[in-house]
N, C-alpha and C. Protein backbone atom coordinates (compact mmCIF):
# COMPACT_ATOMS: atom_id res chain seq x y z
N UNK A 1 22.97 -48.66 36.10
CA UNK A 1 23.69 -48.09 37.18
C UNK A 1 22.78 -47.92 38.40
N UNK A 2 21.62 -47.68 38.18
CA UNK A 2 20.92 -47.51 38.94
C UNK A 2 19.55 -48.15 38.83
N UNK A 3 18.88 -49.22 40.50
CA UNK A 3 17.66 -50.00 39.83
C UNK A 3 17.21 -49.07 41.11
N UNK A 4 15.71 -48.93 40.72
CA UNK A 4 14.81 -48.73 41.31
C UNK A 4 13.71 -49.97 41.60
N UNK A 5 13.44 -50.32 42.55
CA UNK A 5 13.30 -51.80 43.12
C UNK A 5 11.38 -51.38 43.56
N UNK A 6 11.08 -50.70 43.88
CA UNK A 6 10.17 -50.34 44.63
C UNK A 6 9.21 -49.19 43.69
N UNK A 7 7.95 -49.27 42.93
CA UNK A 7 7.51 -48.73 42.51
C UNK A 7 7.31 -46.98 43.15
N UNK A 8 6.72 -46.09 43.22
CA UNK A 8 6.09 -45.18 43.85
C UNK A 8 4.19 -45.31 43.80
N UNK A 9 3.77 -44.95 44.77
CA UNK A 9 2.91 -45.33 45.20
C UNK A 9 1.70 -43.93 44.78
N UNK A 10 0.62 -44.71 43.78
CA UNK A 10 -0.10 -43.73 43.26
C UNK A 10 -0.74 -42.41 44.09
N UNK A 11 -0.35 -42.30 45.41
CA UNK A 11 -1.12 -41.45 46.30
C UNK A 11 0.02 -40.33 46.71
N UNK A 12 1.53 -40.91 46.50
CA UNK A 12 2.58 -40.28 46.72
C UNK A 12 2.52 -39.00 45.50
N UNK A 13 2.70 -37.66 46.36
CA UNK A 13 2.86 -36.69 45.28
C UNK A 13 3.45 -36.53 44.72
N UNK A 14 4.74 -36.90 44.55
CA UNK A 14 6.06 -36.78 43.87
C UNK A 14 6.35 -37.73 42.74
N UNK A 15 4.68 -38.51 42.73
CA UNK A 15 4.84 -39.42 41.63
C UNK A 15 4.34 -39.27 40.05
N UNK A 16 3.61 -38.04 40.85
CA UNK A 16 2.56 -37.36 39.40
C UNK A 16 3.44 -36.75 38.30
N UNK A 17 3.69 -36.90 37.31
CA UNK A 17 4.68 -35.99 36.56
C UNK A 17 4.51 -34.63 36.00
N UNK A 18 4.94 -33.62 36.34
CA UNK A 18 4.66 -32.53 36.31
C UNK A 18 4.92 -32.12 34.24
N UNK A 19 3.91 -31.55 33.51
CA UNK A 19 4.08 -31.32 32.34
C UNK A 19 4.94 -30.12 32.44
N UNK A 20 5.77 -29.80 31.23
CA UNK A 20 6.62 -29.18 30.97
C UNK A 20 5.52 -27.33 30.71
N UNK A 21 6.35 -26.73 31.03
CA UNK A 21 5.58 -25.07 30.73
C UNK A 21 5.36 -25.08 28.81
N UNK A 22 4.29 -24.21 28.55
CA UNK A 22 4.08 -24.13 27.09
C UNK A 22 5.16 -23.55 26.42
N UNK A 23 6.18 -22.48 27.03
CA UNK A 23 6.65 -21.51 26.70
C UNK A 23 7.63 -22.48 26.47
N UNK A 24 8.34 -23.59 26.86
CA UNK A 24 9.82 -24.15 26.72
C UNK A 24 9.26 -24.97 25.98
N UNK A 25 10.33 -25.04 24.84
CA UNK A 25 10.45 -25.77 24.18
C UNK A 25 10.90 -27.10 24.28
N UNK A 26 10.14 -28.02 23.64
CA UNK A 26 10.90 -29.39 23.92
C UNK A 26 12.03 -29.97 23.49
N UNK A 27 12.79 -31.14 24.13
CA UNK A 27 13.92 -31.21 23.76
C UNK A 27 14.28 -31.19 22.54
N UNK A 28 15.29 -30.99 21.84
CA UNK A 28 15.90 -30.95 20.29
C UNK A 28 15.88 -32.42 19.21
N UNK A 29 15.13 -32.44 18.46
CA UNK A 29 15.18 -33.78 17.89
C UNK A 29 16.10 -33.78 16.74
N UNK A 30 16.66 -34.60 16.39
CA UNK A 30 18.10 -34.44 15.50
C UNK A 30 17.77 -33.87 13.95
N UNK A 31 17.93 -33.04 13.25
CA UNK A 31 17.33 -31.81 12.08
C UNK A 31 17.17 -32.98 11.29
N UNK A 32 17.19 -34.29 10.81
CA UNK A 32 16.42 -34.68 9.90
C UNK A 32 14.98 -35.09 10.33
N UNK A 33 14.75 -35.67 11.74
CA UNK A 33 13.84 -36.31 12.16
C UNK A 33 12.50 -34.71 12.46
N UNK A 34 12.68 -33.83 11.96
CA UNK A 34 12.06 -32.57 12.20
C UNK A 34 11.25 -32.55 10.63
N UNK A 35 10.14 -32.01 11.29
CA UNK A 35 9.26 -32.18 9.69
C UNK A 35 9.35 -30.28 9.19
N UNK A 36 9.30 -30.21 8.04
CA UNK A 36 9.50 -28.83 7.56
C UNK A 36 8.54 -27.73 8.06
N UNK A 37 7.31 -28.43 8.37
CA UNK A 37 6.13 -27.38 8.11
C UNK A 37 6.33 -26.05 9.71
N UNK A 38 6.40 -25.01 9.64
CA UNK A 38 6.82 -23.95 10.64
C UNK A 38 5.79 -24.44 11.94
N UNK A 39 6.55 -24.03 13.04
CA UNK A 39 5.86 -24.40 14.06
C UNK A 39 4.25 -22.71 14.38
N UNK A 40 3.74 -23.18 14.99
CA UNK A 40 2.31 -22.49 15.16
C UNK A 40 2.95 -21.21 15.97
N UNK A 41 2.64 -20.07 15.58
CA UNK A 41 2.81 -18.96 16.46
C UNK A 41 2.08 -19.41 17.85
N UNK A 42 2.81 -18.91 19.15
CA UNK A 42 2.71 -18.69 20.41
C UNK A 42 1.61 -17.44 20.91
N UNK A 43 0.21 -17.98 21.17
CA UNK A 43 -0.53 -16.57 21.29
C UNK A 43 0.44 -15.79 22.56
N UNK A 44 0.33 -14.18 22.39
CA UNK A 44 0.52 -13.36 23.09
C UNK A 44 2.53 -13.09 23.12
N UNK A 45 3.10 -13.25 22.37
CA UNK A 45 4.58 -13.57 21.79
C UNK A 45 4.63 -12.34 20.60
N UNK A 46 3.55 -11.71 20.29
CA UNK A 46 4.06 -10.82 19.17
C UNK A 46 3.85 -9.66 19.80
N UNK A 47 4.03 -9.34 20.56
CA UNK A 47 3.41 -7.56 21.03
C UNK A 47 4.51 -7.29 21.62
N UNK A 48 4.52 -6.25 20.67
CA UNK A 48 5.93 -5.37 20.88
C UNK A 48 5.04 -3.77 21.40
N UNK A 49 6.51 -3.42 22.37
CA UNK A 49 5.86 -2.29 23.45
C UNK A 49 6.74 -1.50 23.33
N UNK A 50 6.04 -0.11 23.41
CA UNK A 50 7.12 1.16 23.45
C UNK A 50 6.78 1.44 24.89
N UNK A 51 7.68 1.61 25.59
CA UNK A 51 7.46 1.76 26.84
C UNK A 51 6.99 4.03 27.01
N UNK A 52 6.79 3.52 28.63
CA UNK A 52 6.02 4.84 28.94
C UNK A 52 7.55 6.11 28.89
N UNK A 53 8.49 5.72 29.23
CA UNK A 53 9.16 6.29 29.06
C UNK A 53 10.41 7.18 27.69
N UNK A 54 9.86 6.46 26.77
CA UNK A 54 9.89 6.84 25.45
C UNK A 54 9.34 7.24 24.14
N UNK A 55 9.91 8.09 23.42
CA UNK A 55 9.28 9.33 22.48
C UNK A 55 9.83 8.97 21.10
N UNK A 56 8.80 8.75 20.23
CA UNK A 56 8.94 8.10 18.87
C UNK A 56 8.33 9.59 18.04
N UNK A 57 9.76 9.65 16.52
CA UNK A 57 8.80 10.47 15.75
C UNK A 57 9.13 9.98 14.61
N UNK A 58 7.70 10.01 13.67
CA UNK A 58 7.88 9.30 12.69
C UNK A 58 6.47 8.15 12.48
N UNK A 59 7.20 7.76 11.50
CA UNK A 59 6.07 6.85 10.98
C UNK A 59 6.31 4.97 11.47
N UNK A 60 5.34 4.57 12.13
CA UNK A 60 5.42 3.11 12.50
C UNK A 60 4.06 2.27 11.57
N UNK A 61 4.94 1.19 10.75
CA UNK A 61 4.22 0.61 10.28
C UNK A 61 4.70 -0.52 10.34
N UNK A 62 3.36 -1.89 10.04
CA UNK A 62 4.35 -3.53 10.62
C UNK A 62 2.90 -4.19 10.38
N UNK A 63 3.12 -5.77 10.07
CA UNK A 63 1.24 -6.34 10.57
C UNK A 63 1.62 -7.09 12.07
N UNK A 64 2.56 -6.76 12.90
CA UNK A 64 2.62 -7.20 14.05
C UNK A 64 1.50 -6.67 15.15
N UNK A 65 1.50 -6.98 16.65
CA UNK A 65 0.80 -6.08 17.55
C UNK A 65 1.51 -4.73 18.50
N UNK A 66 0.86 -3.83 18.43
CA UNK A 66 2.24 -2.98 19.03
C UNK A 66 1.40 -2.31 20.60
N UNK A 67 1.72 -2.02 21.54
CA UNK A 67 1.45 -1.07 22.84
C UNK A 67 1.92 -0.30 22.33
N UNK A 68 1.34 1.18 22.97
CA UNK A 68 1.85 2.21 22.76
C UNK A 68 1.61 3.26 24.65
N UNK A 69 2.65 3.04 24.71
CA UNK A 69 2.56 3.26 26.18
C UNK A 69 3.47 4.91 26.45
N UNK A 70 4.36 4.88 25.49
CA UNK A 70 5.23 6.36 25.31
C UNK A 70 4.20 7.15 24.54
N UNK A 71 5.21 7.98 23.42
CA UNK A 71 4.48 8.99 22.68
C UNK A 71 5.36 8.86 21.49
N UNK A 72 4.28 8.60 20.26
CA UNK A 72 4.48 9.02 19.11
C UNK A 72 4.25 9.80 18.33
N UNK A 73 5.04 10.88 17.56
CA UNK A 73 4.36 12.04 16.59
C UNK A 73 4.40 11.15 14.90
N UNK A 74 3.87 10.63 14.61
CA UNK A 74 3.39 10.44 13.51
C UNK A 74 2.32 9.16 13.12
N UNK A 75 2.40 8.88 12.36
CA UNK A 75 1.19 7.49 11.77
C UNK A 75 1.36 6.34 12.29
N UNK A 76 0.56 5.80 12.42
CA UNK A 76 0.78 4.17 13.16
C UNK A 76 0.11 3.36 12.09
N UNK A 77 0.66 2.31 11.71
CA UNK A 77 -0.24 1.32 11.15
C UNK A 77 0.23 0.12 10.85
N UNK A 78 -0.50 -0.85 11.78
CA UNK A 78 0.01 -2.26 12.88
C UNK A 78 -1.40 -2.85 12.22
N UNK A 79 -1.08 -4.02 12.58
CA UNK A 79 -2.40 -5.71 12.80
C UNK A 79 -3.06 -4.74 13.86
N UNK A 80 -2.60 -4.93 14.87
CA UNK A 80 -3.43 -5.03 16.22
C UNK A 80 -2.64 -3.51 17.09
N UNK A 81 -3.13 -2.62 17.78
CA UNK A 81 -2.92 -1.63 18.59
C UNK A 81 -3.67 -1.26 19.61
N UNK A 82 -2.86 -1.11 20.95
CA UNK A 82 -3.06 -0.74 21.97
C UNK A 82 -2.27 0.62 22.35
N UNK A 83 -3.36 1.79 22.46
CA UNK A 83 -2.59 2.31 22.83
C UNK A 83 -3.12 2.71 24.34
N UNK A 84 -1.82 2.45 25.38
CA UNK A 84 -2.15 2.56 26.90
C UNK A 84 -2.62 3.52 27.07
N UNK A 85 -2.82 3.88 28.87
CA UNK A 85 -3.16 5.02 29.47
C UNK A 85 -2.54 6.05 29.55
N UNK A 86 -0.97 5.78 29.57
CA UNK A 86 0.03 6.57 29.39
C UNK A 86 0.54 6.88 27.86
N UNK A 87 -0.05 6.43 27.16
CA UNK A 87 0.19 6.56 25.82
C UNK A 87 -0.36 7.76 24.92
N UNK A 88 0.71 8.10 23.82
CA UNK A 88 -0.13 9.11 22.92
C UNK A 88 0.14 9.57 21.78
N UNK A 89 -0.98 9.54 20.78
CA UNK A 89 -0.46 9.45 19.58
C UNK A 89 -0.78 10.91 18.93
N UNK A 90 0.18 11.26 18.17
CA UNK A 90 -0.24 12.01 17.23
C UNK A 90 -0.01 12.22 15.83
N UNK A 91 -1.02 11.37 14.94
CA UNK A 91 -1.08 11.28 14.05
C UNK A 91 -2.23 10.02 13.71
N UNK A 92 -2.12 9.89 12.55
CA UNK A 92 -3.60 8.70 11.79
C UNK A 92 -3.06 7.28 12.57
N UNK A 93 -4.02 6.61 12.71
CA UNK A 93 -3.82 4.87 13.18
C UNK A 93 -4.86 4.08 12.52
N UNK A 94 -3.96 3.52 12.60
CA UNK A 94 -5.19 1.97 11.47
C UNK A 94 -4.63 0.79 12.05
N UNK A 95 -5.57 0.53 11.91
CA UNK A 95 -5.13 -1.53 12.35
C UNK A 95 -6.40 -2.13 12.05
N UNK A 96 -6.39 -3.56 12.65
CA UNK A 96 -7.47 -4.48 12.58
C UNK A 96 -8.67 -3.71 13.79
N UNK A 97 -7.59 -4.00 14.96
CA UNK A 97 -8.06 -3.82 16.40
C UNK A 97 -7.71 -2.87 16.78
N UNK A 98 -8.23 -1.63 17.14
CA UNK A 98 -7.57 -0.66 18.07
C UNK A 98 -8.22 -0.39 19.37
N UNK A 99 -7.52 -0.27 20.12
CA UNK A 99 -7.80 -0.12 21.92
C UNK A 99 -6.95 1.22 21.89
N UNK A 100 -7.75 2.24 22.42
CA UNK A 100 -7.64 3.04 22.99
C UNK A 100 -7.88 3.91 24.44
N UNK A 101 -6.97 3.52 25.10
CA UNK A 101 -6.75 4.04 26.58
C UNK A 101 -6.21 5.17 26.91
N UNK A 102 -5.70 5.69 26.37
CA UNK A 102 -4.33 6.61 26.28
C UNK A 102 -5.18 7.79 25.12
N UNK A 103 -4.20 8.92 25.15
CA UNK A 103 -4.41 9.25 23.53
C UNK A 103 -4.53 9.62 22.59
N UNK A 104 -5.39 9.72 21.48
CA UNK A 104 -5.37 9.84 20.05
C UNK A 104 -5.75 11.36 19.51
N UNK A 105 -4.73 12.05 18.83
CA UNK A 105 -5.02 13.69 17.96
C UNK A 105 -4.49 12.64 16.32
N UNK A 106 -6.16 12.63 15.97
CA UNK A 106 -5.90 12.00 14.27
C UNK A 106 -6.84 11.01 14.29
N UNK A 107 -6.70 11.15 12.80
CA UNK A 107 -7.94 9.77 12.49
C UNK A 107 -7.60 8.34 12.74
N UNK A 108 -8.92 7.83 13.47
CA UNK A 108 -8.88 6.00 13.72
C UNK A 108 -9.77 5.41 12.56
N UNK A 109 -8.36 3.73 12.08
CA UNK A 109 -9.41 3.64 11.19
C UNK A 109 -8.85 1.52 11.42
N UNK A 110 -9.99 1.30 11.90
CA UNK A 110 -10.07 0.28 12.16
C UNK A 110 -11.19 -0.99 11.57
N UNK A 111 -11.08 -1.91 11.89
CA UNK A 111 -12.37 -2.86 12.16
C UNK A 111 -13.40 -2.85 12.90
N UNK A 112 -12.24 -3.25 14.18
CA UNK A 112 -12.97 -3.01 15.36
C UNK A 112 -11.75 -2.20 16.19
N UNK A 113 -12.68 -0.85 17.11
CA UNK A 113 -12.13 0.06 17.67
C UNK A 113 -13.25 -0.02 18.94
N UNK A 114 -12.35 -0.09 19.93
CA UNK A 114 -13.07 0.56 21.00
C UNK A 114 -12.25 1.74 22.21
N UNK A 115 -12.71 1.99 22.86
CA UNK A 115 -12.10 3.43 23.12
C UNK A 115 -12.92 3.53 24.77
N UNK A 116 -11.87 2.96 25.98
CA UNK A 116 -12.20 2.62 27.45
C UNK A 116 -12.19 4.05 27.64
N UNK A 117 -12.84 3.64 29.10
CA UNK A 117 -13.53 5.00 29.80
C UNK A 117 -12.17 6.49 30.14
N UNK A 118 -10.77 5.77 29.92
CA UNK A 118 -9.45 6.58 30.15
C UNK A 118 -9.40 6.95 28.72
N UNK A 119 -9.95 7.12 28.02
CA UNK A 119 -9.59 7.37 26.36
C UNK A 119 -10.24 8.84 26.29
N UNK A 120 -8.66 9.44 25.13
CA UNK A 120 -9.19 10.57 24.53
C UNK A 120 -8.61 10.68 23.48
N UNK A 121 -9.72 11.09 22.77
CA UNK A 121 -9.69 10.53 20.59
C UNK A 121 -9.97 12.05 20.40
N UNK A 122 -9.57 12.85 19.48
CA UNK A 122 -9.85 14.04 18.60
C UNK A 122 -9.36 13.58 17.39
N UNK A 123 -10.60 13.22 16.53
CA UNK A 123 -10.27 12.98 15.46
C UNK A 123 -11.42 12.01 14.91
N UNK A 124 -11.74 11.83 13.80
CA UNK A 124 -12.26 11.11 13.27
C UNK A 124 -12.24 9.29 13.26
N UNK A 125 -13.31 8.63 13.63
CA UNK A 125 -12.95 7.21 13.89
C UNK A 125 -14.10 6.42 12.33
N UNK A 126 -13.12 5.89 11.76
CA UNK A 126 -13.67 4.95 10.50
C UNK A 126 -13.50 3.39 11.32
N UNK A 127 -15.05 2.87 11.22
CA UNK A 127 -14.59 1.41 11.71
C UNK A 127 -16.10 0.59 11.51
N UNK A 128 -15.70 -0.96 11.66
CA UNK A 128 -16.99 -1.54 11.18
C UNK A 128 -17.90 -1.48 12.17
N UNK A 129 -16.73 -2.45 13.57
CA UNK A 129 -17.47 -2.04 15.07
C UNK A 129 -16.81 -0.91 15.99
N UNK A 130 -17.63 -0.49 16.50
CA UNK A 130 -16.91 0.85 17.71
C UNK A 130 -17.95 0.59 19.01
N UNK A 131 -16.80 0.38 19.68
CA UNK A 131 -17.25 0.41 21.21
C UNK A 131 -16.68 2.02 21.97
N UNK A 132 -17.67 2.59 22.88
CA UNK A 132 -17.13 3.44 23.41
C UNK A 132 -17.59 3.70 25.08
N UNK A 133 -16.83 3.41 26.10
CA UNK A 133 -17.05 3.20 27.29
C UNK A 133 -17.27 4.51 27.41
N UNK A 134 -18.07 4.76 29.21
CA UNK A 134 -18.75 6.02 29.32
C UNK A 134 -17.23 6.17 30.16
N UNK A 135 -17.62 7.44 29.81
CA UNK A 135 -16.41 8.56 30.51
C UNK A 135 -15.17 9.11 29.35
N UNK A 136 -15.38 7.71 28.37
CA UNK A 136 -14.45 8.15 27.35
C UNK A 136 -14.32 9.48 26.33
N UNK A 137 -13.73 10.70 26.20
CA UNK A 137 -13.84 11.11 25.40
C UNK A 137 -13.89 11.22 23.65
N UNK A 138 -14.21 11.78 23.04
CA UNK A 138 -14.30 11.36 21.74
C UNK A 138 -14.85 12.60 20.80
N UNK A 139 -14.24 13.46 20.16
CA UNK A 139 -14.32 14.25 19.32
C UNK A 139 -14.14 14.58 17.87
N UNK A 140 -15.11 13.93 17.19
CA UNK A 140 -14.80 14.07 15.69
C UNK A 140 -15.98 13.17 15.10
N UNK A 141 -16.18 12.91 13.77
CA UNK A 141 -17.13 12.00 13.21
C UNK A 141 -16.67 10.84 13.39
N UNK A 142 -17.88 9.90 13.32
CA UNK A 142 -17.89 8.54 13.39
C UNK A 142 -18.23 8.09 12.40
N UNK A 143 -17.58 7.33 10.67
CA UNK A 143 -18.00 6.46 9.90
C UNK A 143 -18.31 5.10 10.35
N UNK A 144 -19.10 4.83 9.91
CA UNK A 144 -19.27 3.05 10.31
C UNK A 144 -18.62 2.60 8.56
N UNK A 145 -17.88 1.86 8.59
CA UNK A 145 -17.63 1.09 7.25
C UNK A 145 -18.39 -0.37 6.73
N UNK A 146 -18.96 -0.68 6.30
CA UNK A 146 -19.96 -1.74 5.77
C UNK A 146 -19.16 -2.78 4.97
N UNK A 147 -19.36 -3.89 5.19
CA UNK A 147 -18.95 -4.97 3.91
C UNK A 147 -20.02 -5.26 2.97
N UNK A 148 -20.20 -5.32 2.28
CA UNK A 148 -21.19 -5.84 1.21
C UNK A 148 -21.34 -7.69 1.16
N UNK A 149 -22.52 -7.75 1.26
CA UNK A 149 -22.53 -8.93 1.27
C UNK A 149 -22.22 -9.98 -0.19
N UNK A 150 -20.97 -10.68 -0.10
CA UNK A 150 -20.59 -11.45 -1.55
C UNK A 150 -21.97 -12.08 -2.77
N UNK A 151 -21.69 -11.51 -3.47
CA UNK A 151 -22.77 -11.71 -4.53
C UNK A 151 -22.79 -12.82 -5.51
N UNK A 152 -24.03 -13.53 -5.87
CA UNK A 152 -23.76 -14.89 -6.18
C UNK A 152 -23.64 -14.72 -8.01
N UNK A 153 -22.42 -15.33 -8.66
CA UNK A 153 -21.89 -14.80 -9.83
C UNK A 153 -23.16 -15.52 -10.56
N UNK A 154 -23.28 -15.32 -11.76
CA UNK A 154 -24.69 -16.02 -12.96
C UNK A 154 -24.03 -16.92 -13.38
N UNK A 155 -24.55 -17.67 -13.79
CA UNK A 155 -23.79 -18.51 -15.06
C UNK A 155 -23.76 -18.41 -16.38
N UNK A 156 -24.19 -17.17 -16.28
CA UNK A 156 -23.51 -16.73 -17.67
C UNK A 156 -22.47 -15.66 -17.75
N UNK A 157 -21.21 -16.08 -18.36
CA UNK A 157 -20.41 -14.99 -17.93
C UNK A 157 -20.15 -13.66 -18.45
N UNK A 158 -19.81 -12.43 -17.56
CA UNK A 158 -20.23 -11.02 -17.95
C UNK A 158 -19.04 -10.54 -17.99
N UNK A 159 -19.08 -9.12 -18.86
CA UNK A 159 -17.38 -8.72 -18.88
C UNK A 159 -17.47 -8.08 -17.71
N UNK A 160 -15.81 -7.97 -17.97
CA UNK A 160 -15.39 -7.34 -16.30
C UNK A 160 -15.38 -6.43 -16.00
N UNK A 161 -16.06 -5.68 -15.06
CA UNK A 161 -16.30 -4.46 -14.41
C UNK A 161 -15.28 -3.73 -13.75
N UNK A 162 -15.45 -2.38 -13.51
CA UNK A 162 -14.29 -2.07 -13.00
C UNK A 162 -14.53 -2.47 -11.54
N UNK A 163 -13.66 -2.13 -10.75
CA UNK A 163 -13.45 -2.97 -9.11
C UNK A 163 -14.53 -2.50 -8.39
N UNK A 164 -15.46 -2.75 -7.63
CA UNK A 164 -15.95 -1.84 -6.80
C UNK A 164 -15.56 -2.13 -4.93
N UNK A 165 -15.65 -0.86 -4.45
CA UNK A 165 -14.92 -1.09 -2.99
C UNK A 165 -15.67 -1.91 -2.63
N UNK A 166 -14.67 -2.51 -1.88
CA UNK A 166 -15.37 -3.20 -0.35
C UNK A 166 -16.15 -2.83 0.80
N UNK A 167 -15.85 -1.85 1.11
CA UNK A 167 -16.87 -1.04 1.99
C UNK A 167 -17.33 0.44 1.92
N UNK A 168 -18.70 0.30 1.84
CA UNK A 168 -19.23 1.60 1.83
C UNK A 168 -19.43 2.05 3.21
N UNK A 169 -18.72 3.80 3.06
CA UNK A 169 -18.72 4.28 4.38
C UNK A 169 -20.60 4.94 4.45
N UNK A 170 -20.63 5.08 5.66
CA UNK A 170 -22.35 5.22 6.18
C UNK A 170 -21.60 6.56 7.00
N UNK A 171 -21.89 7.93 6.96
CA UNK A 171 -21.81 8.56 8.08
C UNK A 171 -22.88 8.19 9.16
N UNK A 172 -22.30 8.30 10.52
CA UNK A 172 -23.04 8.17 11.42
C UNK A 172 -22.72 10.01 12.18
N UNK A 173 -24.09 10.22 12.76
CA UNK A 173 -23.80 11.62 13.75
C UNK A 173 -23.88 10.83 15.25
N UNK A 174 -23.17 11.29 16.24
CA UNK A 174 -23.56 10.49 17.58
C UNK A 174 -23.63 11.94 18.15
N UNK A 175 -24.66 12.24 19.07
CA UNK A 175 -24.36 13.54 20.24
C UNK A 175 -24.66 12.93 21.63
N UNK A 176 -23.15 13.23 22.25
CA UNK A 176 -23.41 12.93 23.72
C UNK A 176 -23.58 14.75 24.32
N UNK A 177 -24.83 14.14 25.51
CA UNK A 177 -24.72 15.16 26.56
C UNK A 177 -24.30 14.88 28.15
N UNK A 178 -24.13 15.82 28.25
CA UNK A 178 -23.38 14.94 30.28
C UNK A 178 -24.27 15.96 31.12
């Protein structure tokens, strides 16, 4: 129906083809020609947010990522947590990651926790790494939690022991003065 007679000319801008955004999906290929295996999570697609204007009580648990930008009265325990500047918890939190901006009455018990210069923690923080920006407040003990390094089995085989943890806690004392 239609010929195009006349190439476009490599210098012409309108000739470059613009790639499609990551976020859209490409066109639909007909459901057999689709292979089974699940498509790859979308970084930054799982963080779910309680906004600043809302009040949670109760217990939140999930391995998703959550903001915490309102206020919650009870336990948190997520993959990944942020809790904002406007945010505030009261009660225990655990995750992988916790960011604390906002904040925390109760124990943190993380991996890695760090805690920006708008942060205020009362409570105890269990974690492998802890970052703590200056200005941040922070009131309670600091465990560091340890992994043990995997141990190489004998070849001769031994009966089975009972379990031993994975990480031994280390108290740490920290004293800040201002």
């Amino acid at each position: 129906m239609f010929n195009k007679s006349k190439s476009p000319s490599p210098a012409d801008p309108r000739s470059t083809a613009i790639p499609p955004l990551p976020d859209i999906p490409a066109p639909a290929a007909p459901r057999a020609a689709q292979p089974s295996a699940p498509a790859p999570a979308t970084p930054g697609r799982g963080l779910s947010t309680l906004s600043a204007d809302l009040n949670f009580e109760g217990n939140v648990s999930g391995g998703g990522d959550l903001q915490i930008d309102g206020q919650i009265k009870g336990d948190v325990r997520v993959g990944r947590l942020i809790v904002g500047e406007t945010g505030a918890v009261e009660g225990n939190v655990a995750a992988d990651y916790v960011e604390v901006r906002g904040r925390v009455q109760g124990a943190v018990t993380g991996k890695q926790v760090k805690l920006v210069s708008t942060a205020y923690v009362d409570g105890d923080i269990t974690a492998e790494q802890l970052s703590i920006d200056v200005g941040a407040y922070f009131q309670g003990r600091c465990i560091q939690g340890r992994r043990d390094a995997p141990q190489v089995p004998k070849s001769a085989p031994q009966p089975a022991a009972a379990p031993q943890p994975a990480a031994q806690p280390a108290t740490q004392t920290i004293s800040m003065s201002n």
